[in-house]
Protein backbone atom coordinates (compact mmCIF):
# COMPACT_ATOMS: atom_id res chain seq x y z
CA UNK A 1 59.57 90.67 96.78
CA UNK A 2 59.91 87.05 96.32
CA UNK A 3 63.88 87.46 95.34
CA UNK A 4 64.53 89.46 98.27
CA UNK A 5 62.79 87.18 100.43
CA UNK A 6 65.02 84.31 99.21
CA UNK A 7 67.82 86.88 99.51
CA UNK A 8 67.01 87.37 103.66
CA UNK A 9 66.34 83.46 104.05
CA UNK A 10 69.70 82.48 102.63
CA UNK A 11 71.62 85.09 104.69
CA UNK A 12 69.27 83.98 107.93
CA UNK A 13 70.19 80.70 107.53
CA UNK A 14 74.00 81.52 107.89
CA UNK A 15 74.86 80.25 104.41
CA UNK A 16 78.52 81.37 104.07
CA UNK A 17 77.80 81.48 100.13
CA UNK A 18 75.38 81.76 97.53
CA UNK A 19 74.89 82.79 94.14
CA UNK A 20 71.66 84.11 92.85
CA UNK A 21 70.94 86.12 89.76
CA UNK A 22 74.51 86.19 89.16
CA UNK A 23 75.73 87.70 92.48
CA UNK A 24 77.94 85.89 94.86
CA UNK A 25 78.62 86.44 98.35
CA UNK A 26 82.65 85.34 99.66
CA UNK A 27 85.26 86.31 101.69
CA UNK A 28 88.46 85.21 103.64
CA UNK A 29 88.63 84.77 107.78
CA UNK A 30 91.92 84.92 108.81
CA UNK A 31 93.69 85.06 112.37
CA UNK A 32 96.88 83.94 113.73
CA UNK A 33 98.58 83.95 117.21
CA UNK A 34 101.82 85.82 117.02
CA UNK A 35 104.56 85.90 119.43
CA UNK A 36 107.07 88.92 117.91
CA UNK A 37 109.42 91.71 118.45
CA UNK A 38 108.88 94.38 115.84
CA UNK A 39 108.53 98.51 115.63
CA UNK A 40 110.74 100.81 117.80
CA UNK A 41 113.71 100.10 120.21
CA UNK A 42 111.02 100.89 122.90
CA UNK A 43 109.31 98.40 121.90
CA UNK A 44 109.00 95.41 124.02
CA UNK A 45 108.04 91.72 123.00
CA UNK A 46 104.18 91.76 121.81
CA UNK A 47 102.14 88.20 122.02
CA UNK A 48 98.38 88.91 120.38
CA UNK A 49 95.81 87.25 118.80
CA UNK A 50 96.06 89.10 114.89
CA UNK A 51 93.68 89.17 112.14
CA UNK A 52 95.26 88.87 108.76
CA UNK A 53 93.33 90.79 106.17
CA UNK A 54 90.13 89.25 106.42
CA UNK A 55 87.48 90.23 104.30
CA UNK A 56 83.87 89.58 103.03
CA UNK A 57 82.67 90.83 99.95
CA UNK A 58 80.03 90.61 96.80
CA UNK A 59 80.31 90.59 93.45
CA UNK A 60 78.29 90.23 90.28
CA UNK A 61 77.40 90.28 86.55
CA UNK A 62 75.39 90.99 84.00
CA UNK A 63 75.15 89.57 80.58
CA UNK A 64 74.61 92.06 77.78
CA UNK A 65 74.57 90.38 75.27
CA UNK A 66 77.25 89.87 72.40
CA UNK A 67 79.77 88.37 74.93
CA UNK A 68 79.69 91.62 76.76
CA UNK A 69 79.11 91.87 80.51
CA UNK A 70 78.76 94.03 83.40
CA UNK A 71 80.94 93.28 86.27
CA UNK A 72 80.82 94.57 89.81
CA UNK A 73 82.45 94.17 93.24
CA UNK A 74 82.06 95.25 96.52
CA UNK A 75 84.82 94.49 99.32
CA UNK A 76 85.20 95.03 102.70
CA UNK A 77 88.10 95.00 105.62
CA UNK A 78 86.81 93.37 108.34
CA UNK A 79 88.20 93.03 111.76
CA UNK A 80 87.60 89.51 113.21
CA UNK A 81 90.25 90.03 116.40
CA UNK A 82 88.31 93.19 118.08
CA UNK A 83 85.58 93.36 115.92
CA UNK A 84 84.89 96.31 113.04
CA UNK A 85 86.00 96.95 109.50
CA UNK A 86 85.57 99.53 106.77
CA UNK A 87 83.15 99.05 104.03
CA UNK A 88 84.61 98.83 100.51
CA UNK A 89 87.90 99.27 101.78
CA UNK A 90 89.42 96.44 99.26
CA UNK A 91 88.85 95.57 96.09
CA UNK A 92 85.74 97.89 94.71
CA UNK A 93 85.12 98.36 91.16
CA UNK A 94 82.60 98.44 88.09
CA UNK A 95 83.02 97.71 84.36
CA UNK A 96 82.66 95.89 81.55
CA UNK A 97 84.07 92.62 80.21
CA UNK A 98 84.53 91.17 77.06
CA UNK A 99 86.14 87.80 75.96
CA UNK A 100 87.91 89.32 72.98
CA UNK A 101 88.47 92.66 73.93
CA UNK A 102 89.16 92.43 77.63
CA UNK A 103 88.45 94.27 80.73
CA UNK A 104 88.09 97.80 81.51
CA UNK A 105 87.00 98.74 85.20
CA UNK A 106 87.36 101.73 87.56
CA UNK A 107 87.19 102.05 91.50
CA UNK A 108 89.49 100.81 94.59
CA UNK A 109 91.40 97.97 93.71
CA UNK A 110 95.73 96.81 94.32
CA UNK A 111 97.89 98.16 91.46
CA UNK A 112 99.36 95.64 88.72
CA UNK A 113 102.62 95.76 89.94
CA UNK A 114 101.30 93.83 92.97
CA UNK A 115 100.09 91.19 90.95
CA UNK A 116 103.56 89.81 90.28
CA UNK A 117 103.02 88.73 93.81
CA UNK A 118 101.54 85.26 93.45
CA UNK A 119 104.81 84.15 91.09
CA UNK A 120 107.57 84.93 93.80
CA UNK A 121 105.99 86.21 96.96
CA UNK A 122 105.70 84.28 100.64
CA UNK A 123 102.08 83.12 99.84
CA UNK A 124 102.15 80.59 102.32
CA UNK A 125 100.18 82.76 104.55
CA UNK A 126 98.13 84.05 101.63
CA UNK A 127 99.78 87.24 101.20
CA UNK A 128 99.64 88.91 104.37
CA UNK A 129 100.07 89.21 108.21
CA UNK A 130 103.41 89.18 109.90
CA UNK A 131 105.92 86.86 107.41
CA UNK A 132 104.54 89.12 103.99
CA UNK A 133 107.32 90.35 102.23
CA UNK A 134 106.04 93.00 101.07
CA UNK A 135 107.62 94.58 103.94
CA UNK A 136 110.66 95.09 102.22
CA UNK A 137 109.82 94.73 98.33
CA UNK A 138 108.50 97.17 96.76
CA UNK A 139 109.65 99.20 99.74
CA UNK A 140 106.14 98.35 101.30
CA UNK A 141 102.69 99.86 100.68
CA UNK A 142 103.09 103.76 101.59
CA UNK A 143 103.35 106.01 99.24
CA UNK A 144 104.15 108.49 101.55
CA UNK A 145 107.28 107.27 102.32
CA UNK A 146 108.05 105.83 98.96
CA UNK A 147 106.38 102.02 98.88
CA UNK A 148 104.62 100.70 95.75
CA UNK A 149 102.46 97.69 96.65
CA UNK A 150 99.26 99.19 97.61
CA UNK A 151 95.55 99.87 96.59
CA UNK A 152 94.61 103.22 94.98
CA UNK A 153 91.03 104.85 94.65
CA UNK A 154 90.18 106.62 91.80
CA UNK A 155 91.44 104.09 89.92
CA UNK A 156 90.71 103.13 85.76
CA UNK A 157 92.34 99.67 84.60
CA UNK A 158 92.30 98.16 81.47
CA UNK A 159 93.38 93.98 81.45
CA UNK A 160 93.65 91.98 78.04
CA UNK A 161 92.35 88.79 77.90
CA UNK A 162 94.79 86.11 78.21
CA UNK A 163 96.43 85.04 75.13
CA UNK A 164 98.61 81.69 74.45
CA UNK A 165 99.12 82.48 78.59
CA UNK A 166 99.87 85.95 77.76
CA UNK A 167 98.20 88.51 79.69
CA UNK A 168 98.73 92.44 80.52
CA UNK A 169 97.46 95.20 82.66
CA UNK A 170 97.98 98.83 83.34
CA UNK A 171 96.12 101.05 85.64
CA UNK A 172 96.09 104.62 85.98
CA UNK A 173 94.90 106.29 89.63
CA UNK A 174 94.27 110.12 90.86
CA UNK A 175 94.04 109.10 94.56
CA UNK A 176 97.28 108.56 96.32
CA UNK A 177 95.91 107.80 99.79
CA UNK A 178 92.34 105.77 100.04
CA UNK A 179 92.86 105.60 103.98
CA UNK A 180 94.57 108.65 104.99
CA UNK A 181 93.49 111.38 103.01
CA UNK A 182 93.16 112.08 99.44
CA UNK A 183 94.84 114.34 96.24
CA UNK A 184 91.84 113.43 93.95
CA UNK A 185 92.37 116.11 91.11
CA UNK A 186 94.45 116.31 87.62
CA UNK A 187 97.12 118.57 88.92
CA UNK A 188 97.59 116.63 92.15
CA UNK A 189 99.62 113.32 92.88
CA UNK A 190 99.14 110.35 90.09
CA UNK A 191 100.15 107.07 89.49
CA UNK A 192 100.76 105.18 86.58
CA UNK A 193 101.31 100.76 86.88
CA UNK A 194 101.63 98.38 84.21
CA UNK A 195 102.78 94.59 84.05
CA UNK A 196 103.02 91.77 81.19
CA UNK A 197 102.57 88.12 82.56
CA UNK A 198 102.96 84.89 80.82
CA UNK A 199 101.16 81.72 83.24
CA UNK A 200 101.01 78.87 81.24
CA UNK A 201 102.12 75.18 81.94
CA UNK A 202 104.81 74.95 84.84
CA UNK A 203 106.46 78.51 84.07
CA UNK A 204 105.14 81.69 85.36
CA UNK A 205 106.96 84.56 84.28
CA UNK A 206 106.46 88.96 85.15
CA UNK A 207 107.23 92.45 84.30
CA UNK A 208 105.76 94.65 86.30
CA UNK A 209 106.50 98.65 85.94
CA UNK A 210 104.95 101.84 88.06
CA UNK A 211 105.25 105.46 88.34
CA UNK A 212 104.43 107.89 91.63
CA UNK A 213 104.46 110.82 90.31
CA UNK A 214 103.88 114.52 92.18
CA UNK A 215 104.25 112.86 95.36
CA UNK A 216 105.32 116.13 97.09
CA UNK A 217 102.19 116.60 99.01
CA UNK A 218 101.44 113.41 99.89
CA UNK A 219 104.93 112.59 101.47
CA UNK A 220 105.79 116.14 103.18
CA UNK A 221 107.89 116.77 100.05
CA UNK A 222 110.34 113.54 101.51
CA UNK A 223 110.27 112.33 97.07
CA UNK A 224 109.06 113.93 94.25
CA UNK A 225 109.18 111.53 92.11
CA UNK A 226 109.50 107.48 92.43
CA UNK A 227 109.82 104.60 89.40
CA UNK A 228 110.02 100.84 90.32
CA UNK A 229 110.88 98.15 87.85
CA UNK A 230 110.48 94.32 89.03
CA UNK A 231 110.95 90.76 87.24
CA UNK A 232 109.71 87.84 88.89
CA UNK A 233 110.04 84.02 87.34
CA UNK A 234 109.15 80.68 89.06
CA UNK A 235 108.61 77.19 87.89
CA UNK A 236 106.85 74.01 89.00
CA UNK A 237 108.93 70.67 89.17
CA UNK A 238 106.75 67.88 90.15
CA UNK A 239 106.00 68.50 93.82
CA UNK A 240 108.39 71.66 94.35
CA UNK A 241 107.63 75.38 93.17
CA UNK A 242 110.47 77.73 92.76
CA UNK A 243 110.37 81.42 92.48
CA UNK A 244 112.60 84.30 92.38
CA UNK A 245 112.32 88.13 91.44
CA UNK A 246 114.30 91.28 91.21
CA UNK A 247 113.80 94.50 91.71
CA UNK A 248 114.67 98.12 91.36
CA UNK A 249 113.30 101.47 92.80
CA UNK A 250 114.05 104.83 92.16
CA UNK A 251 113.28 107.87 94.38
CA UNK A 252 113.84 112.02 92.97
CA UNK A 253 113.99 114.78 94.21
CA UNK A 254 114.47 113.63 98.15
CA UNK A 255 113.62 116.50 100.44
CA UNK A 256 113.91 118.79 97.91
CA UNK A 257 117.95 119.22 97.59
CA UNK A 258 117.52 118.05 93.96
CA UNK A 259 119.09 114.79 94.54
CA UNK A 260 118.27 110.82 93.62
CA UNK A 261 118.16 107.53 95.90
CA UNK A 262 118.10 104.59 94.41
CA UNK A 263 117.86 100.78 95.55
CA UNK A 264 117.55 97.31 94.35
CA UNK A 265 115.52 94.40 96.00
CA UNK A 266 116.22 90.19 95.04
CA UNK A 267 113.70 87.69 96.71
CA UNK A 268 113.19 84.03 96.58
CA UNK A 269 110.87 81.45 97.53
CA UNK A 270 110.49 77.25 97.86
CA UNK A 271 107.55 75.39 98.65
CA UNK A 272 107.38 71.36 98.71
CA UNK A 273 104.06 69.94 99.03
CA UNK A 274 103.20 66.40 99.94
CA UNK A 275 99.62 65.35 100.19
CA UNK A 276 98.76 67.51 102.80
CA UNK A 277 101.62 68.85 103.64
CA UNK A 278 102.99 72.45 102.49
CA UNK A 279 107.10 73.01 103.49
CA UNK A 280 107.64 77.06 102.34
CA UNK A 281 111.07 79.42 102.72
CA UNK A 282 111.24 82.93 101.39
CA UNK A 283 114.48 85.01 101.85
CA UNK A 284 114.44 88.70 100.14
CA UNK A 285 117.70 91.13 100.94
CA UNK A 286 117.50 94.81 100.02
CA UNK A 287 120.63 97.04 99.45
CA UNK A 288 121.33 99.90 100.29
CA UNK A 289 120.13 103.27 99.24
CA UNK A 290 122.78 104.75 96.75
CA UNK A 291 122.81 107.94 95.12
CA UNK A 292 123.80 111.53 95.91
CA UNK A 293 120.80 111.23 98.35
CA UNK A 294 121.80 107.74 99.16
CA UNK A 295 121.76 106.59 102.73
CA UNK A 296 124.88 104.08 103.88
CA UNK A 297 124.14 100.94 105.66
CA UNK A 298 120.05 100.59 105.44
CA UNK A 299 119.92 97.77 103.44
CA UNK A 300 118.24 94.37 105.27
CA UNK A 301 117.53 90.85 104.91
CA UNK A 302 113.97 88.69 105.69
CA UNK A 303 113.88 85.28 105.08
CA UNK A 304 110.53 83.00 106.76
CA UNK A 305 110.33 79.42 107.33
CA UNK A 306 106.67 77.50 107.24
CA UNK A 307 104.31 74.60 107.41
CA UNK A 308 100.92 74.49 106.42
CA UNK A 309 98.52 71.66 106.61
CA UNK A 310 95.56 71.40 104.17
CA UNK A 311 92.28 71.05 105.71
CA UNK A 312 90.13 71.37 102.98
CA UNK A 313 90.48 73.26 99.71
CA UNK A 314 89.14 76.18 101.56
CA UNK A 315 90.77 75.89 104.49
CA UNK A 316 94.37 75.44 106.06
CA UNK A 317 96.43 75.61 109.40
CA UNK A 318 99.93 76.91 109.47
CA UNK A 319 102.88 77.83 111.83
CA UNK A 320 105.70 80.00 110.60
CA UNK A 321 108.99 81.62 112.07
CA UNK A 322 110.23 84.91 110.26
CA UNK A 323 113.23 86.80 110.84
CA UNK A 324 114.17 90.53 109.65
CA UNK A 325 117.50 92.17 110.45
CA UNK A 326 118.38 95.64 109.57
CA UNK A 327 121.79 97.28 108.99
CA UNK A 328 122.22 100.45 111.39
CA UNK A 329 120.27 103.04 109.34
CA UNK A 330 117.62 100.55 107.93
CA UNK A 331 113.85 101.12 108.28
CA UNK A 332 112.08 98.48 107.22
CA UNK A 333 109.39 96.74 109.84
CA UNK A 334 108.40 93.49 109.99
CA UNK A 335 104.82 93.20 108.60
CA UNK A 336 104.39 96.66 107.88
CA UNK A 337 105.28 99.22 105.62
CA UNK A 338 109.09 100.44 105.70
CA UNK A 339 109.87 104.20 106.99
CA UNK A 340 112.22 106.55 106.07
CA UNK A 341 115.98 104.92 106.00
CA UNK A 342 118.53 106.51 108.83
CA UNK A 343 115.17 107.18 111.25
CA UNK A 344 117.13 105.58 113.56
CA UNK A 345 113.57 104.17 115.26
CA UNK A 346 113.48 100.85 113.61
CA UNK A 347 115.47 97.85 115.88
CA UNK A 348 118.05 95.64 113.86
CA UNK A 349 116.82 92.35 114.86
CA UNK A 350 113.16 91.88 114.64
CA UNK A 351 111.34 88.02 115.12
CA UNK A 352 108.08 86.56 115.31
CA UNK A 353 106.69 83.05 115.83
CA UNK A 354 103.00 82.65 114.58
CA UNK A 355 100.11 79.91 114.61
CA UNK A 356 97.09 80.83 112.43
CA UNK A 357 94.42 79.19 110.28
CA UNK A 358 92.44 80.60 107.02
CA UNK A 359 89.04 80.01 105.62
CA UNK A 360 87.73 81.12 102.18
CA UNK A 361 84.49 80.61 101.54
């Protein structure tokens, strides 16, 4: 009684942290104001107050002795703009962890081939909102219309420890979907991710692999199968980070005529700090489709401009600019996942001006 007690009074007292018998309550808020152009022709210019994948969450463990403990995590969406969220809708899992013989967890969590993000990605506004290019590499987040980057359900993951700043992880997943429906059985839609990472010093080097495979179901038999490959590399001089990465994707059996698309995706990012002051650029262009299912004209280019001022080590301000253009039969969609190339709903030139601030706590 007397823990839970303390439990209520911290949370009553509108702590924004605490940590008792190993549990820990944190989370992100995150908003912008955005001023942008993005979706259909249709479309007309959009200004909004936006949250960015904010989030609150616990997590926890247990020592069992030996070096051995159990680890746990609970994460939520939550919608600070209009209010709402879903519960465990991010990061989720339980497992075990071990020192010397690593990690081995299962739940909702992102696939390793988005953890090459942090090496190359726009992380100047932490990963998401309306500059994250993740729009175009990886081909976005849907699996249903042949993206990567996203969070699976069902999920069992296995990470070494890190080694001479060597690390690996691979992840295997049942659910497709975790928002919009679910093939959660061993004859339906799988996926299979994998990457080897070496962070040590100023270099940070990545291999990431994955493999969607039976993805007739889930997409409305637009791919069968899809395989994406990725390298990302970026060093810190002094003040400046540079980053780079390239990619390739793979898509079989499109609509089923039998036939193969395939693309290729190159990124790269700057950032210059001083004191307070964070100066980021990204650009990423993505070719074509080619193939005997290959679509002509629908490749694209991104690129993002930034500042960011540092608050506090928690918090920071920031004000970006972010251009995407599409060739004629592009689909890609300016912070959101691309559709099917040739649609023909997708405008060429899409912009967006932004102001927004993030707290971690």
């Amino acid at each position: 009684m007397m823990k839970k007690k303390q439990l209520i009074a911290a949370l009553a007292l509108g702590m924004t942290s605490f940590a008792y018998a190993d549990v820990t309550l944190y989370g992100r808020i995150h908003m912008d104001l955005e001023s942008t152009k993005a979706g259909t022709t249709e479309s007309p210019s959009l200004t909004k107050v936006q949250n960015d994948a904010s989030r609150i969450g616990f997590k926890g463990s247990e020592d069992l002795g030996n070096g051995l403990k159990a680890i746990w995590q609970v994460e939520s969406g939550v919608s600070v703009d209009a209010g709402g969220g879903t519960w465990a809708s991010r990061e989720s899992f339980l497992g075990l962890s071990d020192a010397t013989f690593g990690t081995l967890k299962a739940g909702n969590f992102l696939v390793p081939y988005d953890d090459l993000h942090y090496i190359a990605g726009n992380n100047f506004q932490q990963g998401t909102g309306i500059s994250n290019d993740a729009a175009m590499w990886a081909n976005g987040g849907d699996l249903k219309t042949g993206g990567f980057d996203t969070r699976l359900g069902n999920s069992i993951s296995y990470q070494t420890p890190k080694y001479k700043g060597f690390s690996s992880r691979i992840q295997y997943s049942l659910t497709t979907d975790a928002t919009n429906g679910k093939e959660v059985k061993s004859n339906g839609a799988s996926v299979v991710s994998a990457n080897v990472l070496y962070d040590d010093g100023p270099l940070r080097v990545g291999y990431g692999f994955q493999n969607n495979r039976d993805m007739q179901g889930l997409s409305s038999n637009f791919y069968e199968d899809g395989t994406a490959h990725m390298l990302a590399a970026g060093y810190v001089f002094g003040d400046v980070y540079l980053g780079g990465l390239y990619e390739h994707i793979k898509l079989e059996n499109i609509n089923n005529s039998g036939n193969d698309r395939s693309r290729n995706y190159y990124g790269a990012m700057a950032s210059y700090t001083a004191g307070l002051n964070v100066f980021s650029a990204q650009f990423g262009k993505a070719a074509s489709w080619t193939g005997a299912a290959g679509v002509a004209d629908s490749g694209a280019r991104m690129g993002s401009i930034a500042y960011n001022r540092i608050l506090s080590k928690t918090t920071q301000v920031y004000a970006l600019y972010t251009l995407m253009h599409n060739d004629d039969n592009a689909g890609y969609v300016l912070g959101s996942n691309a559709v099917q190339p040739g649609a023909g709903a997708v405008m060429s030139k899409q912009h967006s001006i932004a102001i927004g601030m993030w707290k971690n706590f």
